[in-house]
PDB file of N, CA and C in Angstrom:
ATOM      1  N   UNK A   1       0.841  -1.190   0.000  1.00  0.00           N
ATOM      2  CA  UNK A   1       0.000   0.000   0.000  1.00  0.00           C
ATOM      3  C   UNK A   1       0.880   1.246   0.000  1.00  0.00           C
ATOM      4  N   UNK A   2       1.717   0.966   0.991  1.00  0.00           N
ATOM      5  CA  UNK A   2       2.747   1.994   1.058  1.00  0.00           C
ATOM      6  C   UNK A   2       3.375   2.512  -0.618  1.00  0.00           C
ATOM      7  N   UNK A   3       3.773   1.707  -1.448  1.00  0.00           N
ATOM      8  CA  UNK A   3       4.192   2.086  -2.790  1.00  0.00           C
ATOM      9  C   UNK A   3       3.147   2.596  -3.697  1.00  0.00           C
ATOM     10  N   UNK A   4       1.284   2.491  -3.248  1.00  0.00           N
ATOM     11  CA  UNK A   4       0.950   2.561  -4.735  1.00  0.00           C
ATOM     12  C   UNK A   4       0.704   4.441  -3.521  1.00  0.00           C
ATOM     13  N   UNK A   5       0.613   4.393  -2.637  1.00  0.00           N
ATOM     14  CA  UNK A   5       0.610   5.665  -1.949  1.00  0.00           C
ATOM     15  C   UNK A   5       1.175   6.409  -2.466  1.00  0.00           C
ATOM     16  N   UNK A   6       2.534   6.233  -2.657  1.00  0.00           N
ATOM     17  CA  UNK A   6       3.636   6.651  -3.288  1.00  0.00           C
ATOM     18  C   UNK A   6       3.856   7.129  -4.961  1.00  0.00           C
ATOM     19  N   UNK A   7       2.992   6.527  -5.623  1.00  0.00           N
ATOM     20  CA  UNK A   7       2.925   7.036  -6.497  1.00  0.00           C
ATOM     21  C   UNK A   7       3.447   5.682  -7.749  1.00  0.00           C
ATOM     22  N   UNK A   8       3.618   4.696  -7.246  1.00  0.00           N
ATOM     23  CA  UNK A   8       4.841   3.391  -7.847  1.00  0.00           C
ATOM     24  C   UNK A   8       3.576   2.661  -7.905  1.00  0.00           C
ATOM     25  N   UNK A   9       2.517   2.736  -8.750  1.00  0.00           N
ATOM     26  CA  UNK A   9       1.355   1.578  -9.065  1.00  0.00           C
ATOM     27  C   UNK A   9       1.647   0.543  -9.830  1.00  0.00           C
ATOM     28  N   UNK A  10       2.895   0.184 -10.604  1.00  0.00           N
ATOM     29  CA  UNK A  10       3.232  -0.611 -10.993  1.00  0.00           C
ATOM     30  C   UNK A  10       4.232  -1.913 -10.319  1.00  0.00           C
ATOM     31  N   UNK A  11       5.139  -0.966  -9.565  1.00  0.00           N
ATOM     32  CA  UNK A  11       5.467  -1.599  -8.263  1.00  0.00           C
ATOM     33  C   UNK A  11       4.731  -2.501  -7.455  1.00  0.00           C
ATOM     34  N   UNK A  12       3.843  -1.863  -7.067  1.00  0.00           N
ATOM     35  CA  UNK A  12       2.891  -2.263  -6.088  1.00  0.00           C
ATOM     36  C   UNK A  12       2.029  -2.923  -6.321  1.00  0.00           C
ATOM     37  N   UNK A  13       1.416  -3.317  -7.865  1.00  0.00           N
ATOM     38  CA  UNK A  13       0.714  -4.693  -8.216  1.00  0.00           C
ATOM     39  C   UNK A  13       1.540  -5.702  -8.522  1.00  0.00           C
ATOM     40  N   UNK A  14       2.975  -5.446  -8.921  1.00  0.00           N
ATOM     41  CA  UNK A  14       3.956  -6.684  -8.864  1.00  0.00           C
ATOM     42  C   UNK A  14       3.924  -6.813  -7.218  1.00  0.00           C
ATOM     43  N   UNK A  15       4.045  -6.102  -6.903  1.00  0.00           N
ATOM     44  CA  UNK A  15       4.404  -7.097  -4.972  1.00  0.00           C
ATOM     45  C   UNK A  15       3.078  -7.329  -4.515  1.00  0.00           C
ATOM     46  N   UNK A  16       2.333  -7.001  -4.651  1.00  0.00           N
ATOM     47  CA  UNK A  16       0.585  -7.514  -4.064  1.00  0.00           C
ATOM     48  C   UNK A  16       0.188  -8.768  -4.846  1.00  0.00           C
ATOM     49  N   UNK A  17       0.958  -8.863  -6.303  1.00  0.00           N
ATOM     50  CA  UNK A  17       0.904 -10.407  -6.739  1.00  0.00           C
ATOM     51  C   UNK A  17       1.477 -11.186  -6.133  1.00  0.00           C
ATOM     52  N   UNK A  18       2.652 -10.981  -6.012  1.00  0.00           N
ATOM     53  CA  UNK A  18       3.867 -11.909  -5.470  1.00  0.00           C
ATOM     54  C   UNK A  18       3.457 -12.353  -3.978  1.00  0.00           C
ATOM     55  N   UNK A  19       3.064 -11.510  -2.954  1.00  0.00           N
ATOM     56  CA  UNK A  19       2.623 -11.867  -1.628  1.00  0.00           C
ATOM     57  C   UNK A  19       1.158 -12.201  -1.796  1.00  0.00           C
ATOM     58  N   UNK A  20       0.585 -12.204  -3.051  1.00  0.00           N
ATOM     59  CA  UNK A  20      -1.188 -12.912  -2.605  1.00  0.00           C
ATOM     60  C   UNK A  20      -0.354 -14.400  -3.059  1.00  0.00           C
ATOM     61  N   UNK A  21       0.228 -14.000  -3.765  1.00  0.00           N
ATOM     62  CA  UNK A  21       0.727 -15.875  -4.126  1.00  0.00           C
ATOM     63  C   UNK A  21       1.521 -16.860  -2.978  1.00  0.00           C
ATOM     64  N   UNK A  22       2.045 -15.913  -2.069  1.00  0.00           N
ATOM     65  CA  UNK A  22       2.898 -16.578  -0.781  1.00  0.00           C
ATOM     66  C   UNK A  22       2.517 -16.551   0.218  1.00  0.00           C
ATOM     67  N   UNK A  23       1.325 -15.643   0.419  1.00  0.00           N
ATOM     68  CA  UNK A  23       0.532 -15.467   1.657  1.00  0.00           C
ATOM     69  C   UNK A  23      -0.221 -16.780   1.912  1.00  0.00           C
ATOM     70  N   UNK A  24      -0.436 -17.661   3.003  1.00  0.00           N
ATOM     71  CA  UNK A  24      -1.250 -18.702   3.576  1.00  0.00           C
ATOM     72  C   UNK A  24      -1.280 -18.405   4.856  1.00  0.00           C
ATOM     73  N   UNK A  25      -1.948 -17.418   5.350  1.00  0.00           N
ATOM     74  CA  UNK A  25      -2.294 -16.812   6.619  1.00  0.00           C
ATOM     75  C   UNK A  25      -3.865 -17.375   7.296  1.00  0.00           C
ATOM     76  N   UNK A  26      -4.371 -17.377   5.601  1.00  0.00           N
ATOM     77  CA  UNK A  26      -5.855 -17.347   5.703  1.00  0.00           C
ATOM     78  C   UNK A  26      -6.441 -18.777   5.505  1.00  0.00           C
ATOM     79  N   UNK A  27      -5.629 -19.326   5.308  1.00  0.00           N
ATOM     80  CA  UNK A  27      -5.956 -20.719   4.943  1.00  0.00           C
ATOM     81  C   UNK A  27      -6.567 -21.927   5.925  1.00  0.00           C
ATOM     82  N   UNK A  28      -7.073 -22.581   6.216  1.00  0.00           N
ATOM     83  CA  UNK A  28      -7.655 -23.488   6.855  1.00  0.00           C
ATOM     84  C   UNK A  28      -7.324 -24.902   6.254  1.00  0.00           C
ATOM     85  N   UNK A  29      -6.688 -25.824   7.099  1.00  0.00           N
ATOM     86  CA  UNK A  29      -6.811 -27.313   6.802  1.00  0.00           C
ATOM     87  C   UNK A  29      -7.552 -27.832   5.671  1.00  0.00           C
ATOM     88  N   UNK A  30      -6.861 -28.122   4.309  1.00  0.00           N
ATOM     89  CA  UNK A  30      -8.314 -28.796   3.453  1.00  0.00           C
ATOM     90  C   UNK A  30      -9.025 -29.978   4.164  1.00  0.00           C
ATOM     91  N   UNK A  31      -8.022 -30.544   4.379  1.00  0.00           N
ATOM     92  CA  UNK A  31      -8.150 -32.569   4.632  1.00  0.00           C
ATOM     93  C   UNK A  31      -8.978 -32.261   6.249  1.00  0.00           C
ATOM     94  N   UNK A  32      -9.212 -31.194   6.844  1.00  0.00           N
ATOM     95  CA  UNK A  32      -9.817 -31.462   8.347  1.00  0.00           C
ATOM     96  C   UNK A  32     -11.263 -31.624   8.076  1.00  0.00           C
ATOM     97  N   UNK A  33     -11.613 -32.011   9.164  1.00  0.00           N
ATOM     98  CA  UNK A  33     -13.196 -32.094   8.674  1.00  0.00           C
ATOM     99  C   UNK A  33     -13.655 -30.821   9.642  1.00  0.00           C
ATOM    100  N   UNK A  34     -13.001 -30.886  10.739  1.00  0.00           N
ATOM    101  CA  UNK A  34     -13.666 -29.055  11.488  1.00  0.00           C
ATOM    102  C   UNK A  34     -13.645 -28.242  10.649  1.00  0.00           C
ATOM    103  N   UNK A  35     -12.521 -28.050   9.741  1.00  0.00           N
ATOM    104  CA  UNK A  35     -12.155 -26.897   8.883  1.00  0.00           C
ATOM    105  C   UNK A  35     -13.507 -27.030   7.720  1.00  0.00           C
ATOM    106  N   UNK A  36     -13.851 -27.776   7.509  1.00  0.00           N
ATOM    107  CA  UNK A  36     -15.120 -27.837   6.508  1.00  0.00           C
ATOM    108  C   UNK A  36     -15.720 -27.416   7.230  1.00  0.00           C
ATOM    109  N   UNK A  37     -16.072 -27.767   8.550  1.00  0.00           N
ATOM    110  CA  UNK A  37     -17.781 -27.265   9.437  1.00  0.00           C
ATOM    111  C   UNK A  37     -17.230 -25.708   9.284  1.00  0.00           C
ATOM    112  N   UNK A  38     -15.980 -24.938   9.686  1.00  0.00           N
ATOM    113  CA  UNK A  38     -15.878 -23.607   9.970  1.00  0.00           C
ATOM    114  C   UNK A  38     -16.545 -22.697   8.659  1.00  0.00           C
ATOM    115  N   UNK A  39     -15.674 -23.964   7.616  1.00  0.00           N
ATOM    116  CA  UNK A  39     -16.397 -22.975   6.137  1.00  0.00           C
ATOM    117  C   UNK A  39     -17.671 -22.955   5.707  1.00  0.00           C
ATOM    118  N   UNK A  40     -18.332 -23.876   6.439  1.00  0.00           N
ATOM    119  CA  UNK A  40     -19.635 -24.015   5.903  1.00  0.00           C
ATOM    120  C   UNK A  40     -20.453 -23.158   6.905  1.00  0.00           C
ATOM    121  N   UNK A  41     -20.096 -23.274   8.180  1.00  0.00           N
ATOM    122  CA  UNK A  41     -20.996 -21.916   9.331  1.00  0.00           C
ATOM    123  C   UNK A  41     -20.569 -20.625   9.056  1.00  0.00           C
ATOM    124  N   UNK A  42     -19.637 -20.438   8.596  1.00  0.00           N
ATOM    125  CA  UNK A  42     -18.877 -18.957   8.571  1.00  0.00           C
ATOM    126  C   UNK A  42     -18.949 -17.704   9.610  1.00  0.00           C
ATOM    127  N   UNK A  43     -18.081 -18.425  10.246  1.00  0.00           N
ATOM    128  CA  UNK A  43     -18.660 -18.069  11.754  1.00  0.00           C
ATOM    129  C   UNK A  43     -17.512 -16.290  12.008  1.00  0.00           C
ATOM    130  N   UNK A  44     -17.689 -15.945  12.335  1.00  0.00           N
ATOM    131  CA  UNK A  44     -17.435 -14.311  12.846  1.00  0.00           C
ATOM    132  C   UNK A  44     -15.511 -14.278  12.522  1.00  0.00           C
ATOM    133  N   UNK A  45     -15.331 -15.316  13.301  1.00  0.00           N
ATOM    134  CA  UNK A  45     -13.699 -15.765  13.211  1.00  0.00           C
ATOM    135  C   UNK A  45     -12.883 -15.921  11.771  1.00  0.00           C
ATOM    136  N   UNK A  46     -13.765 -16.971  11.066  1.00  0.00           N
ATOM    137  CA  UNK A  46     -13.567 -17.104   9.800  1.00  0.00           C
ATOM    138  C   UNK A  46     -13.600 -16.351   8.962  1.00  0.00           C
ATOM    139  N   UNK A  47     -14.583 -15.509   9.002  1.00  0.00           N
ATOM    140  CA  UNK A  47     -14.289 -14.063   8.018  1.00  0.00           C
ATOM    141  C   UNK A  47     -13.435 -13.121   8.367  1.00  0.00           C
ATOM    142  N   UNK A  48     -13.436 -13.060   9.698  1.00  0.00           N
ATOM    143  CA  UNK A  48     -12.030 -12.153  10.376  1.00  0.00           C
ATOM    144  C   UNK A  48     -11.165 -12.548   9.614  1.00  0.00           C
ATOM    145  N   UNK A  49     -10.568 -14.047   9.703  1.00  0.00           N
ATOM    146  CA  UNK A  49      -9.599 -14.384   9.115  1.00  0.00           C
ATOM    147  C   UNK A  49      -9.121 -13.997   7.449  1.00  0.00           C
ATOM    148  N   UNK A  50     -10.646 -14.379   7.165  1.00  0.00           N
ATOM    149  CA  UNK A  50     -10.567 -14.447   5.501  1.00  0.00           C
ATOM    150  C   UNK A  50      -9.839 -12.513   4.954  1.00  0.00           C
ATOM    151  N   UNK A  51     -11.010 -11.996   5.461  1.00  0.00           N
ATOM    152  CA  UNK A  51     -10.554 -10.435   5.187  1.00  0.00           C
ATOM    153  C   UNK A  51      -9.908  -9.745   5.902  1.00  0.00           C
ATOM    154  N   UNK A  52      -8.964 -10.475   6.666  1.00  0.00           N
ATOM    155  CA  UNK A  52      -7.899  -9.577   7.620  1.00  0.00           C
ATOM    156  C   UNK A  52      -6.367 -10.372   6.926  1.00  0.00           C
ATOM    157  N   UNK A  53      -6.424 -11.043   6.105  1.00  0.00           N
ATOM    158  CA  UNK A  53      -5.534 -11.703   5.414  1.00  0.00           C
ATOM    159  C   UNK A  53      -4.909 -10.775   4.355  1.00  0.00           C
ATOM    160  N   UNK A  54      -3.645 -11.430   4.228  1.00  0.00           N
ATOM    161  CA  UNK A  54      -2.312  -9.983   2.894  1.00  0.00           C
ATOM    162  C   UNK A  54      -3.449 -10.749   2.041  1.00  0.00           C
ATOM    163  N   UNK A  55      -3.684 -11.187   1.599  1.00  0.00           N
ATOM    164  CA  UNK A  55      -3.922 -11.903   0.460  1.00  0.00           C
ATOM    165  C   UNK A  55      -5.366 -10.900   0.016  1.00  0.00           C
ATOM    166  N   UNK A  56      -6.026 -10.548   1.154  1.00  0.00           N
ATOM    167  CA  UNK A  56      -7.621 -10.007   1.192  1.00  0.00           C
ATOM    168  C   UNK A  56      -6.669  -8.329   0.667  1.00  0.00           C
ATOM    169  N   UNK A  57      -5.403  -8.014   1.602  1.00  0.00           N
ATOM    170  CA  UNK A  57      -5.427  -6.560   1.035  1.00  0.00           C
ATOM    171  C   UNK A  57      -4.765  -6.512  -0.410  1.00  0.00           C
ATOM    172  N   UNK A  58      -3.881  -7.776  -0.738  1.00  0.00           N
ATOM    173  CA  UNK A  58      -3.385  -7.647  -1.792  1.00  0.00           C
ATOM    174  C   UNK A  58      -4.308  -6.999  -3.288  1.00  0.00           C
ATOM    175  N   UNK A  59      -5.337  -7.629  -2.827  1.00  0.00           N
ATOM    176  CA  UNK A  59      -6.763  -7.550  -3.745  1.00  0.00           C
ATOM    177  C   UNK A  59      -6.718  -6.358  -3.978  1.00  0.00           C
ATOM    178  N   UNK A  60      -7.150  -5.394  -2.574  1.00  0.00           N
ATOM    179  CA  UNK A  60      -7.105  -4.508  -2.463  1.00  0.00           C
ATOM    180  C   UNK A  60      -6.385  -3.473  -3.399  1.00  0.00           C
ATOM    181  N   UNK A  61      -5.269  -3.514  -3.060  1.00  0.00           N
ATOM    182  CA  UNK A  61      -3.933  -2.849  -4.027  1.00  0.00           C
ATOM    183  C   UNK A  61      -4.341  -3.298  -5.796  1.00  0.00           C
ATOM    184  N   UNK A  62      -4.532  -4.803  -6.274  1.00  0.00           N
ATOM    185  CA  UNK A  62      -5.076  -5.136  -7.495  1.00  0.00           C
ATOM    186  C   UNK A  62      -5.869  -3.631  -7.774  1.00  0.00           C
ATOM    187  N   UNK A  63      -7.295  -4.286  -7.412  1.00  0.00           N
ATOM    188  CA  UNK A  63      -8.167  -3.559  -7.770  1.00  0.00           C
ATOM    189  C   UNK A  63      -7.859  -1.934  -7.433  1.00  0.00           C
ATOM    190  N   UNK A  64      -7.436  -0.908  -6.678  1.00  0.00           N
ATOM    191  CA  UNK A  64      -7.436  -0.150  -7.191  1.00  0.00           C
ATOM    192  C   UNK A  64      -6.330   0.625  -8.431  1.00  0.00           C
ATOM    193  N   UNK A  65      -5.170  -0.360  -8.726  1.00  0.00           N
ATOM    194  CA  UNK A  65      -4.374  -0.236 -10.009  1.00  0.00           C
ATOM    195  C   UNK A  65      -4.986  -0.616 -10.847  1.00  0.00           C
ATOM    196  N   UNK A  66      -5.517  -1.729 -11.157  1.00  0.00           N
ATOM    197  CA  UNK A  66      -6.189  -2.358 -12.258  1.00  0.00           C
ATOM    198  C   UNK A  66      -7.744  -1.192 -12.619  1.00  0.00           C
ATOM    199  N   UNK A  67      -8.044  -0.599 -11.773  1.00  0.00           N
ATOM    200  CA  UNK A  67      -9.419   0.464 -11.924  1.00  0.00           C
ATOM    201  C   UNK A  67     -10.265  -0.208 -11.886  1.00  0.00           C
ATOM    202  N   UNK A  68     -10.659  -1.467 -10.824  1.00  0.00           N
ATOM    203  CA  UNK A  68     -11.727  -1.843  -9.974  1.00  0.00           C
ATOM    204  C   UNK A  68     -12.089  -3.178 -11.669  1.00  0.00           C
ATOM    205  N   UNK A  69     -10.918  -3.973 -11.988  1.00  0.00           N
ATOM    206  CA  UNK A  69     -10.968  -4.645 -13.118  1.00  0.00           C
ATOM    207  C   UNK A  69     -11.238  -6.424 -11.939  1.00  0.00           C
ATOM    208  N   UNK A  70     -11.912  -6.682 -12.000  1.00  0.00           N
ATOM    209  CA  UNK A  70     -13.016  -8.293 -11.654  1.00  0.00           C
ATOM    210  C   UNK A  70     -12.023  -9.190 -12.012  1.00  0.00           C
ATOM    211  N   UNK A  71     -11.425  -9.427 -13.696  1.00  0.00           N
ATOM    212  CA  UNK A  71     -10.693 -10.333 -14.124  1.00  0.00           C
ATOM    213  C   UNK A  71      -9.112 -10.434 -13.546  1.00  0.00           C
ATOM    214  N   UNK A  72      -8.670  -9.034 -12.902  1.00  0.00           N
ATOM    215  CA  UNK A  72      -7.138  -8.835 -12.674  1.00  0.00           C
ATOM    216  C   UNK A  72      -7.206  -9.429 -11.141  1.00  0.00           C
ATOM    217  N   UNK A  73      -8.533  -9.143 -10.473  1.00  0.00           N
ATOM    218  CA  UNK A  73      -8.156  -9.732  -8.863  1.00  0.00           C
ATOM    219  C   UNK A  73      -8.101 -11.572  -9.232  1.00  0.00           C
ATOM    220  N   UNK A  74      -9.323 -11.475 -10.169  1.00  0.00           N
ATOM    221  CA  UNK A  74      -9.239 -13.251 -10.062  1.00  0.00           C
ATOM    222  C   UNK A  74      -8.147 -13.429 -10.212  1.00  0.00           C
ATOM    223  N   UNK A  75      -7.293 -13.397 -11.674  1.00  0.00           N
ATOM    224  CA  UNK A  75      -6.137 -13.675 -11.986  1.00  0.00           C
ATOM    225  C   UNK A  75      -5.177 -13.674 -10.994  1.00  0.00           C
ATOM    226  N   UNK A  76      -5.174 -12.834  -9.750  1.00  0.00           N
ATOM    227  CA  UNK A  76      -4.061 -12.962  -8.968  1.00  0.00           C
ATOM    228  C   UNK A  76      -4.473 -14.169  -7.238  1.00  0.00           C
ATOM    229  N   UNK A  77      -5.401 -14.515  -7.518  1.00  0.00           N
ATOM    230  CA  UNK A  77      -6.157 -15.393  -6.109  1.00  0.00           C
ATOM    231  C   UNK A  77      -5.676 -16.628  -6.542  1.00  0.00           C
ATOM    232  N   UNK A  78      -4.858 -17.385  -5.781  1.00  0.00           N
ATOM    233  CA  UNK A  78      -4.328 -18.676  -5.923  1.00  0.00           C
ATOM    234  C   UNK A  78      -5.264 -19.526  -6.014  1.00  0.00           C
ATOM    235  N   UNK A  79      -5.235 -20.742  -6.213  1.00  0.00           N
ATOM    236  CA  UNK A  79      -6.529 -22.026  -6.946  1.00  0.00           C
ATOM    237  C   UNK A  79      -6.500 -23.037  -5.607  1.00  0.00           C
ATOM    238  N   UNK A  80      -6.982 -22.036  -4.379  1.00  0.00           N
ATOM    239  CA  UNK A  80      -7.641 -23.062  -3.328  1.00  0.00           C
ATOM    240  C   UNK A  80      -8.947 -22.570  -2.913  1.00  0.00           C
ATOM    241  N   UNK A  81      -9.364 -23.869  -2.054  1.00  0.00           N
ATOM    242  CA  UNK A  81     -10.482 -23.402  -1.484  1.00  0.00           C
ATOM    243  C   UNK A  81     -10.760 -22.149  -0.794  1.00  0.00           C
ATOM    244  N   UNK A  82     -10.121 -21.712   0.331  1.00  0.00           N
ATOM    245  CA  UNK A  82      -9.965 -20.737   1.006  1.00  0.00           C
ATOM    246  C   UNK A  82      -9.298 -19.413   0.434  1.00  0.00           C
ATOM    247  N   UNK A  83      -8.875 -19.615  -0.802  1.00  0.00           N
ATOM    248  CA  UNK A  83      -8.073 -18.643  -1.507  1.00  0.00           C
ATOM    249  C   UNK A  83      -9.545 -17.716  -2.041  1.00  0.00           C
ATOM    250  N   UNK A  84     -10.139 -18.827  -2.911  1.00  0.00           N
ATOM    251  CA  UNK A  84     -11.323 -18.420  -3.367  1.00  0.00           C
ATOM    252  C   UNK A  84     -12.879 -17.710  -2.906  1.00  0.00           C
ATOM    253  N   UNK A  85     -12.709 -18.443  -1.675  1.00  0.00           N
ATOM    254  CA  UNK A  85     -13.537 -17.640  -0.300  1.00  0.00           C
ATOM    255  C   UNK A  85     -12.769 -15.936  -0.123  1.00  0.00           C
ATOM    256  N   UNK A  86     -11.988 -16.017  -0.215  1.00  0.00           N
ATOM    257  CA  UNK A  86     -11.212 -14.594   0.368  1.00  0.00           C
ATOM    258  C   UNK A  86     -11.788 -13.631  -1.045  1.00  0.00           C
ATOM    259  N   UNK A  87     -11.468 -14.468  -2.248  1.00  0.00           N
ATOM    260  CA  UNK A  87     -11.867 -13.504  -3.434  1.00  0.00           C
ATOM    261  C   UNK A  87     -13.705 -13.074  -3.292  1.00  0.00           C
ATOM    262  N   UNK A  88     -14.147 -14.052  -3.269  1.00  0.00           N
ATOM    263  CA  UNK A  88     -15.955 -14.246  -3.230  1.00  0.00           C
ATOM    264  C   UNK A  88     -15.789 -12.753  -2.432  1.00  0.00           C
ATOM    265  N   UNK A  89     -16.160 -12.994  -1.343  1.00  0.00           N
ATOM    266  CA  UNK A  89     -15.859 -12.138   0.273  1.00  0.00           C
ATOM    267  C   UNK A  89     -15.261 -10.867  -0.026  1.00  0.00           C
ATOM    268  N   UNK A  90     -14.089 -10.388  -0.738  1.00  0.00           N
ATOM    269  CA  UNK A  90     -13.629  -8.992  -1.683  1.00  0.00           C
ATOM    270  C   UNK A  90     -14.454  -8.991  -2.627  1.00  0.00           C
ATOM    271  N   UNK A  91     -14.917  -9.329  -3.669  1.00  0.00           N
ATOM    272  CA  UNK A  91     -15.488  -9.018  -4.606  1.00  0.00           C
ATOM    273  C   UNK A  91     -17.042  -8.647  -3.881  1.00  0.00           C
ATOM    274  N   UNK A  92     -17.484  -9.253  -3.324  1.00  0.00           N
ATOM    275  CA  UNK A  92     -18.895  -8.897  -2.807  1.00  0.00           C
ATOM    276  C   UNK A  92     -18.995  -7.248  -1.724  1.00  0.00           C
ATOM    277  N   UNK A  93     -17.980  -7.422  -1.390  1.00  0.00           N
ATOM    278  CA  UNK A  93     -17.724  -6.232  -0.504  1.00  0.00           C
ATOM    279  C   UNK A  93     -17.464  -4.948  -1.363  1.00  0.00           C
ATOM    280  N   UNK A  94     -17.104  -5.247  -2.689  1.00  0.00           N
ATOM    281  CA  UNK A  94     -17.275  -3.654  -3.808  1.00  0.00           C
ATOM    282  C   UNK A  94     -18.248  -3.890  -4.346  1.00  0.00           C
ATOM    283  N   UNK A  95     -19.535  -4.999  -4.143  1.00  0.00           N
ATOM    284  CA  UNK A  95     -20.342  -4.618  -4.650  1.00  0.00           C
ATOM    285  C   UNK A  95     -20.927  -5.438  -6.163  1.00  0.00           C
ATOM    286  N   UNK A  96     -19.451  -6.550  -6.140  1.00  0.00           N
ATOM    287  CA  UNK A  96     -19.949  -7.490  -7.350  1.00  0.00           C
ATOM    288  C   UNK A  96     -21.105  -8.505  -7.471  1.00  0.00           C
ATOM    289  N   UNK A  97     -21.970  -8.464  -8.104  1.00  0.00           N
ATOM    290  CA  UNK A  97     -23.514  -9.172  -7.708  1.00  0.00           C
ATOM    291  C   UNK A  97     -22.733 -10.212  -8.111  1.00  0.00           C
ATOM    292  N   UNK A  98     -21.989 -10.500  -9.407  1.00  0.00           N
ATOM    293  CA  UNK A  98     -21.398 -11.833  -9.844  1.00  0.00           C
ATOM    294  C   UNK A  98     -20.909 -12.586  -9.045  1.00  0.00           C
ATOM    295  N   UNK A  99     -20.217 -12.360  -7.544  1.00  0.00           N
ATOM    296  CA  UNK A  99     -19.478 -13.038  -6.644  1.00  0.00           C
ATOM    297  C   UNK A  99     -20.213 -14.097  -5.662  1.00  0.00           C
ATOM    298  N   UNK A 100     -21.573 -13.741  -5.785  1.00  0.00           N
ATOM    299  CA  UNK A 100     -22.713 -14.048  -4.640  1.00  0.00           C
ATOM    300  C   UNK A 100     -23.030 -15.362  -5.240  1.00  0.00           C
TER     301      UNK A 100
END
């Protein structure tokens, strides 16, 4: 955030890629079976988690370089379960009916 502040928006969607791709902060156990009940109640914790995650602000930084572009956040959300929850969860929060 600090770089696109700065004026370096190109900077700053190369490193908001690079750390949504290395970030697993937000992630939950696939193979657990609690970790399924958490995703399926979505309980207060779990979304804490989901959108308090680099990965949730990386988005962040995406979308406002990209100019609020749908295809550039997907493109940067890694291909897990919980990766994809974090995108749903950002995208719905600007307002994308498509995410729901």
């Amino acid at each position: 955030m600090q770089l696109l502040i700065g004026g370096f928006s190109e900077e700053a969607i190369k490193q908001a890629v690079v750390m949504a791709g290395s970030d697993d902060s937000y992630r939950l156990d696939d193979d657990d079976a609690s970790s399924q009940l958490i995703r399926e109640q979505r309980t207060r914790a779990y979304v804490a988690r989901m959108s308090g995650s680099y990965l949730y602000r990386a988005l962040e930084i995406i979308w406002r370089v990209s100019g609020s572009d749908r295809e550039a956040v997907r493109h940067a959300v890694p291909d897990t379960i919980d990766a994809r929850e974090v995108e749903r969860m950002f995208l719905e929060n600007k307002g994308d009916e498509q995410s729901r």
